[in-house]
N, C-alpha and C. Protein backbone atom coordinates (compact mmCIF):
# COMPACT_ATOMS: atom_id res chain seq x y z
N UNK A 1 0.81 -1.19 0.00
CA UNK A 1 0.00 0.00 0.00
C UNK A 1 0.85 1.26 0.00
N UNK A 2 2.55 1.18 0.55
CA UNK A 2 2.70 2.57 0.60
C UNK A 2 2.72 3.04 1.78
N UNK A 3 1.79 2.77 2.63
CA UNK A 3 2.30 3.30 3.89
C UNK A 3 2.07 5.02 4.34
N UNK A 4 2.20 5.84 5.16
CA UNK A 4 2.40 7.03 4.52
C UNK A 4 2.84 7.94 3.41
N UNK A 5 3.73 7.30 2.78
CA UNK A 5 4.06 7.51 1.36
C UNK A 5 2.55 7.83 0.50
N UNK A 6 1.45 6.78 0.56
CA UNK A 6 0.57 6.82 -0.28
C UNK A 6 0.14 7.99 0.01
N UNK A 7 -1.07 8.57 -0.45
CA UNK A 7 -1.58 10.09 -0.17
C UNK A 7 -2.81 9.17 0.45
N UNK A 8 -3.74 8.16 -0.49
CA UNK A 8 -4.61 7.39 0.25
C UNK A 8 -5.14 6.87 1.37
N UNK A 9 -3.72 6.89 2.25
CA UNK A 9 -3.65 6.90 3.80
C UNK A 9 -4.54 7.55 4.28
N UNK A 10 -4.47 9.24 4.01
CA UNK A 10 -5.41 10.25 4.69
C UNK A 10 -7.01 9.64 5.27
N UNK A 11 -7.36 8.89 4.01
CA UNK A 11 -8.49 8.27 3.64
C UNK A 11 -8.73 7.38 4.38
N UNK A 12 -8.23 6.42 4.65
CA UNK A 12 -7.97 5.39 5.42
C UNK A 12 -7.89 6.05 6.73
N UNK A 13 -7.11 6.44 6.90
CA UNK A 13 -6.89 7.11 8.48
C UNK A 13 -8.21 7.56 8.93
N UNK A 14 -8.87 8.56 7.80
CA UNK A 14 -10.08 9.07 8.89
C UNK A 14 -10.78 7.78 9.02
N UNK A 15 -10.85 6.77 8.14
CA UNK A 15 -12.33 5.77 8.48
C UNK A 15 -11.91 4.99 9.90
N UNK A 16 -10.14 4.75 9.63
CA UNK A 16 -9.72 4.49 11.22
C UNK A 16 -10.65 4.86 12.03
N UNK A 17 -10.06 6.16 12.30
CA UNK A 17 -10.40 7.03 13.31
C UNK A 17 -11.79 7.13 14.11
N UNK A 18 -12.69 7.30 12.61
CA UNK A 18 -13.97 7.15 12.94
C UNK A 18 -14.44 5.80 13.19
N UNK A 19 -14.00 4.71 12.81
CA UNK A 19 -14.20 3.12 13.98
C UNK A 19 -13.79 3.99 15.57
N UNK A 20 -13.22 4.02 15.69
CA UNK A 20 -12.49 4.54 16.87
C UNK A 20 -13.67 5.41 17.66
N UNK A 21 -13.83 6.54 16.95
CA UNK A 21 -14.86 7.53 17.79
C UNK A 21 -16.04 6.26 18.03
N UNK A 22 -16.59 5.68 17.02
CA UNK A 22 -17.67 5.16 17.59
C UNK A 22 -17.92 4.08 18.57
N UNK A 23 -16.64 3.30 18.31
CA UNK A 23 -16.26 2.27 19.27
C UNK A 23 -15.67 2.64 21.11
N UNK A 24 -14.91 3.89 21.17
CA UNK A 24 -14.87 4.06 22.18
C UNK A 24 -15.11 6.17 22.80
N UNK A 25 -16.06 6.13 21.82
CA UNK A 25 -16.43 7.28 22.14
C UNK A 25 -16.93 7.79 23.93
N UNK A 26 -17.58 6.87 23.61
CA UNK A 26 -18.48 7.20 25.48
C UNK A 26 -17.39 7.20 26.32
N UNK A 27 -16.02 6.51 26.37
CA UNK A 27 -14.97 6.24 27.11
C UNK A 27 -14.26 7.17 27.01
N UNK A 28 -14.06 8.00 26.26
CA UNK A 28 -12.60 9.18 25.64
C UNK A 28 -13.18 10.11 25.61
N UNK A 29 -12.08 11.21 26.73
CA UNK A 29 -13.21 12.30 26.46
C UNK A 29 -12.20 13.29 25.98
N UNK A 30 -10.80 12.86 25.20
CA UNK A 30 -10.10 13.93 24.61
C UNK A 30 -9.21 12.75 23.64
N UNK A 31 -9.35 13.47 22.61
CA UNK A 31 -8.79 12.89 21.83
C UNK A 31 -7.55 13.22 20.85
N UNK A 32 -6.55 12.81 20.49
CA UNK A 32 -5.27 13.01 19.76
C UNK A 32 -5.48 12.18 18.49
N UNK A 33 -5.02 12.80 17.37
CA UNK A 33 -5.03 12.22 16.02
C UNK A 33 -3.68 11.43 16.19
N UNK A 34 -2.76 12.26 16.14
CA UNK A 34 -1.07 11.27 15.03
C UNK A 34 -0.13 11.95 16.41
N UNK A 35 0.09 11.30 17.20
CA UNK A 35 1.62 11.03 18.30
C UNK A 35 2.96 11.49 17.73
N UNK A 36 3.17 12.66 17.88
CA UNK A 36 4.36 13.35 17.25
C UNK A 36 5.10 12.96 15.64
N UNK A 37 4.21 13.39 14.60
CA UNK A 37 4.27 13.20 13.75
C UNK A 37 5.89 13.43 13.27
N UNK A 38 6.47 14.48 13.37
CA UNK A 38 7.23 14.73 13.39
C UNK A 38 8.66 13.29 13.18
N UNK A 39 8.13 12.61 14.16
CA UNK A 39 9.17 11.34 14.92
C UNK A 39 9.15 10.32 13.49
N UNK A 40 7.75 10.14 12.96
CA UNK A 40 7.38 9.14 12.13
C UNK A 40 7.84 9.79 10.65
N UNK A 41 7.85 11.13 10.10
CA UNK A 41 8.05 11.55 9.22
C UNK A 41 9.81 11.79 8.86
N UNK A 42 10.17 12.47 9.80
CA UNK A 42 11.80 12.52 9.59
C UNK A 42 12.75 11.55 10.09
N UNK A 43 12.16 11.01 11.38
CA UNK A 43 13.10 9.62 11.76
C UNK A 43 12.87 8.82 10.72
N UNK A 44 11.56 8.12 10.10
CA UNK A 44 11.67 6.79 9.62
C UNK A 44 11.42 7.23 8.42
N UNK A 45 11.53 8.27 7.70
CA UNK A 45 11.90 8.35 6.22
C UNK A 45 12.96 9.55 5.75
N UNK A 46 13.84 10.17 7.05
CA UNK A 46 14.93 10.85 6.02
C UNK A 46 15.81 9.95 6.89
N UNK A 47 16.20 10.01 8.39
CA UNK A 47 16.94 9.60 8.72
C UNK A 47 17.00 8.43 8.45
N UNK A 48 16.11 7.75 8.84
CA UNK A 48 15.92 6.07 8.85
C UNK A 48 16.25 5.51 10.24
N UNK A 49 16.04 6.21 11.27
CA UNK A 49 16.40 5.36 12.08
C UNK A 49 15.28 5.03 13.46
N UNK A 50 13.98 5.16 12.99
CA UNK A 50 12.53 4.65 13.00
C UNK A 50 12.16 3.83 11.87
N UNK A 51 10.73 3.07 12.46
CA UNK A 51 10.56 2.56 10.83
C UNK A 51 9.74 3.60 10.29
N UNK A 52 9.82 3.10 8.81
CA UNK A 52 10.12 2.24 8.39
C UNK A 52 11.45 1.95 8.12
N UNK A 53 12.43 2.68 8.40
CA UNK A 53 14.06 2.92 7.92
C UNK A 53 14.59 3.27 7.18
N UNK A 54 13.42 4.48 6.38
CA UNK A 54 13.98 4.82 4.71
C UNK A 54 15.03 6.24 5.11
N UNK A 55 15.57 6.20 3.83
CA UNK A 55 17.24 7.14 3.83
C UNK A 55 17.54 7.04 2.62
N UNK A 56 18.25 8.17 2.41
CA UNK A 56 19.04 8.13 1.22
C UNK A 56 20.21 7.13 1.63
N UNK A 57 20.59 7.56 3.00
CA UNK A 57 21.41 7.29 3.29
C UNK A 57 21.93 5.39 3.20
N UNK A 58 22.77 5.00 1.88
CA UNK A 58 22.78 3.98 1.86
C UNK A 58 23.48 3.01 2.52
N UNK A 59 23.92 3.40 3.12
CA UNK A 59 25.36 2.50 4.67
C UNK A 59 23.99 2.21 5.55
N UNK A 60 22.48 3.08 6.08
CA UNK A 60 21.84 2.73 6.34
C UNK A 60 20.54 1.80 5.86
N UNK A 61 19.99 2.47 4.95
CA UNK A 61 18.75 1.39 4.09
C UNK A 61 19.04 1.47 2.83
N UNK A 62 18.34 0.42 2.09
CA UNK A 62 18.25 0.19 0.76
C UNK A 62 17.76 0.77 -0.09
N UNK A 63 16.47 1.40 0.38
CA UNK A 63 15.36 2.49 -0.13
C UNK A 63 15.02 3.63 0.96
N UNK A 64 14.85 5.15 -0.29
CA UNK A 64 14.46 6.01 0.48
C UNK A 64 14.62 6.89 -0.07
N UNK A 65 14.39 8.11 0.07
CA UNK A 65 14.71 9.63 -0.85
C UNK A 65 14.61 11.04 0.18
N UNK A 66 15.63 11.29 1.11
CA UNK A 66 15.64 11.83 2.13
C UNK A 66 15.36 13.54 1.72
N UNK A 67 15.34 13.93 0.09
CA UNK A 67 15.41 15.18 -0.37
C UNK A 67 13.51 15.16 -0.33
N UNK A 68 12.85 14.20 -0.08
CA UNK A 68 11.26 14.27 -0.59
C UNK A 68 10.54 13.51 -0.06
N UNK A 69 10.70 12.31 0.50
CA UNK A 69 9.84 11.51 1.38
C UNK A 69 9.72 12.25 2.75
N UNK A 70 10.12 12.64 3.49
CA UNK A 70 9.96 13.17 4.77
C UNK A 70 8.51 14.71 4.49
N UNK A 71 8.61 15.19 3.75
CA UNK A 71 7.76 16.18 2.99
C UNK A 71 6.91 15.68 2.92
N UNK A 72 6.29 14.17 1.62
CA UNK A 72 5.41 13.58 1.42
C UNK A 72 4.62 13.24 2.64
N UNK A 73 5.24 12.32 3.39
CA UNK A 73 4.75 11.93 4.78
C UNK A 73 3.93 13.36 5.62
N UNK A 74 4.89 13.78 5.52
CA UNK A 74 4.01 15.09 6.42
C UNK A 74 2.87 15.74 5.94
N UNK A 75 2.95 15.96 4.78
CA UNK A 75 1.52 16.10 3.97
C UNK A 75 0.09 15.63 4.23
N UNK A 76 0.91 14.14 4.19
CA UNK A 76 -0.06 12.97 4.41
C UNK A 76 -1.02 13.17 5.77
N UNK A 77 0.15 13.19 6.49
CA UNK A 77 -0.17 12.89 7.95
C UNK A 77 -0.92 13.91 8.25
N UNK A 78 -0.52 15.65 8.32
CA UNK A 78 -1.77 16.58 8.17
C UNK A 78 -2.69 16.53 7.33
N UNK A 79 -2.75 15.97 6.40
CA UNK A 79 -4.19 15.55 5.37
C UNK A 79 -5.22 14.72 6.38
N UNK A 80 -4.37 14.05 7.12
CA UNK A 80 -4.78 11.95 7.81
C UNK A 80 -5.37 12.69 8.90
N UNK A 81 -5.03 14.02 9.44
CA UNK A 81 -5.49 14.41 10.72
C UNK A 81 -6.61 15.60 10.32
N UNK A 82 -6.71 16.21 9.52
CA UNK A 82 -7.67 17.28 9.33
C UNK A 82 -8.91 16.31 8.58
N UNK A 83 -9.05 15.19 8.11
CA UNK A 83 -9.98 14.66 7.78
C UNK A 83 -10.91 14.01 8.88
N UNK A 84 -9.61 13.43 9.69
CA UNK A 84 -9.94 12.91 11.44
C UNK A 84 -10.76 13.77 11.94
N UNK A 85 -9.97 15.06 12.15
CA UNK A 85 -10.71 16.09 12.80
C UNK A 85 -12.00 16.44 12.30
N UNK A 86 -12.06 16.41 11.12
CA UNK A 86 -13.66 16.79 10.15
C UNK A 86 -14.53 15.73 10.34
N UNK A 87 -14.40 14.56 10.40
CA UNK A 87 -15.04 13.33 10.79
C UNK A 87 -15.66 13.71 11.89
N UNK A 88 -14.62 13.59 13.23
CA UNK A 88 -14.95 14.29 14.69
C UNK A 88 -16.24 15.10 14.71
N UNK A 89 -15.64 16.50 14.33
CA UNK A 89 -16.75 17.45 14.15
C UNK A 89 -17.79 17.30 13.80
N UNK A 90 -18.19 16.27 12.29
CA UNK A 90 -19.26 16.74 11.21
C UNK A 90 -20.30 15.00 12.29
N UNK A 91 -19.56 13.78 12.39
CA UNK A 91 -20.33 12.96 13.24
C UNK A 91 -20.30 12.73 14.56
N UNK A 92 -19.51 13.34 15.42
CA UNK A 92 -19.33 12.76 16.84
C UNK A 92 -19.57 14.17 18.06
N UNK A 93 -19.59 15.26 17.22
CA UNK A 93 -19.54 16.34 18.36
C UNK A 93 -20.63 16.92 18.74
N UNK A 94 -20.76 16.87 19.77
CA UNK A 94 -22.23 17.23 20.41
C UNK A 94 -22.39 18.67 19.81
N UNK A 95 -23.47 18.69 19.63
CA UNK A 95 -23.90 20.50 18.91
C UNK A 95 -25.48 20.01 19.92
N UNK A 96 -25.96 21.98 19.90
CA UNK A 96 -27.29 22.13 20.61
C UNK A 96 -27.74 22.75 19.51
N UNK A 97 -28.81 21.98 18.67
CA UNK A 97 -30.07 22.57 17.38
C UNK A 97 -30.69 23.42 18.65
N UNK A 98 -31.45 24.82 18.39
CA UNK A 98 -32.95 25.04 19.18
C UNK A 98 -33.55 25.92 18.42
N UNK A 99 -35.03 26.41 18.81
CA UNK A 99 -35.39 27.87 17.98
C UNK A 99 -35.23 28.79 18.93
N UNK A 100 -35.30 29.52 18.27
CA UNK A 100 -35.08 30.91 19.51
C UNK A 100 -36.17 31.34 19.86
N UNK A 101 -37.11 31.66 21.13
CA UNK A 101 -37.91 31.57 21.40
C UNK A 101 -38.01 33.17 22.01
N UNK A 102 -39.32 33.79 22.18
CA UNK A 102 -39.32 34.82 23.18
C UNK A 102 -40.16 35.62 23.56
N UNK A 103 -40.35 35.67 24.86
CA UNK A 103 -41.74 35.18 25.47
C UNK A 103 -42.56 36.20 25.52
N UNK A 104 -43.68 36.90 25.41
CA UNK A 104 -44.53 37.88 25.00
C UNK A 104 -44.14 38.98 26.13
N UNK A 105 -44.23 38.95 27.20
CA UNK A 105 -43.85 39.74 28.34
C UNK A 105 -42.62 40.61 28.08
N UNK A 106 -41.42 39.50 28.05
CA UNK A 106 -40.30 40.28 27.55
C UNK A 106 -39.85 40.81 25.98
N UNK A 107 -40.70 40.69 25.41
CA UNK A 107 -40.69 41.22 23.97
C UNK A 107 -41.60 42.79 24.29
N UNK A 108 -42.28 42.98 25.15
CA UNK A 108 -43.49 43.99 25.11
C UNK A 108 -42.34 44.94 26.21
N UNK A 109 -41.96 44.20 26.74
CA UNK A 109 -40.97 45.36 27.54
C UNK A 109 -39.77 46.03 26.67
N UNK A 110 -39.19 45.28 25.34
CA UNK A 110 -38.12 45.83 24.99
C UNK A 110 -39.13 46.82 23.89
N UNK A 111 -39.58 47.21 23.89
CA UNK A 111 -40.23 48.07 23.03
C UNK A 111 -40.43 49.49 23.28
């Protein structure tokens, strides 16, 4: 699949996510998308020394492109989390619908 590399991830990630809200919603009452993205984007694809282990660097891995994968990933990963977050919002977050109401007494006084 690619992995973060893919852009598709994003996609995937929110439907994650949203198993997640619904499965342990009532239980969680704060929630985090992606655990220091940062760690997963430049350790395990410029440096390589997270996984997945990509690098240019070839004394370390076999595959990798340390001028552009670390970029890609990060993309991803804020794509993977603002969809999360829109998921959140648009199905799981409590909102109050009402009409606005107002009651004859105090309508006759602001007059």
């Amino acid at each position: 699949m690619g992995g973060w590399l893919n852009p598709e991830i994003a996609n995937h990630f929110s439907t994650y996510a949203e198993a997640c809200f619904a499965a342990f919603g009532d239980r969680v009452k704060h929630w985090i998308t992606l655990n220091e993205p940062l760690r997963f984007a430049l350790f395990g694809y410029g440096i390589g020394i997270h996984a997945p282990g990509r690098t240019s660097n070839r004394d370390k891995a076999s595959e990798g492109d340390t001028s552009t994968e670390p970029y890609l990933v990060a993309h991803n990963a804020l794509l993977a989390h603002a969809l999360a977050v829109d998921t959140y919002n648009k199905k799981f977050r409590v909102c109050v619908l009402f009409d606005w109401l107002c009651g004859v007494c105090e309508c006759i006084n602001l007059q």
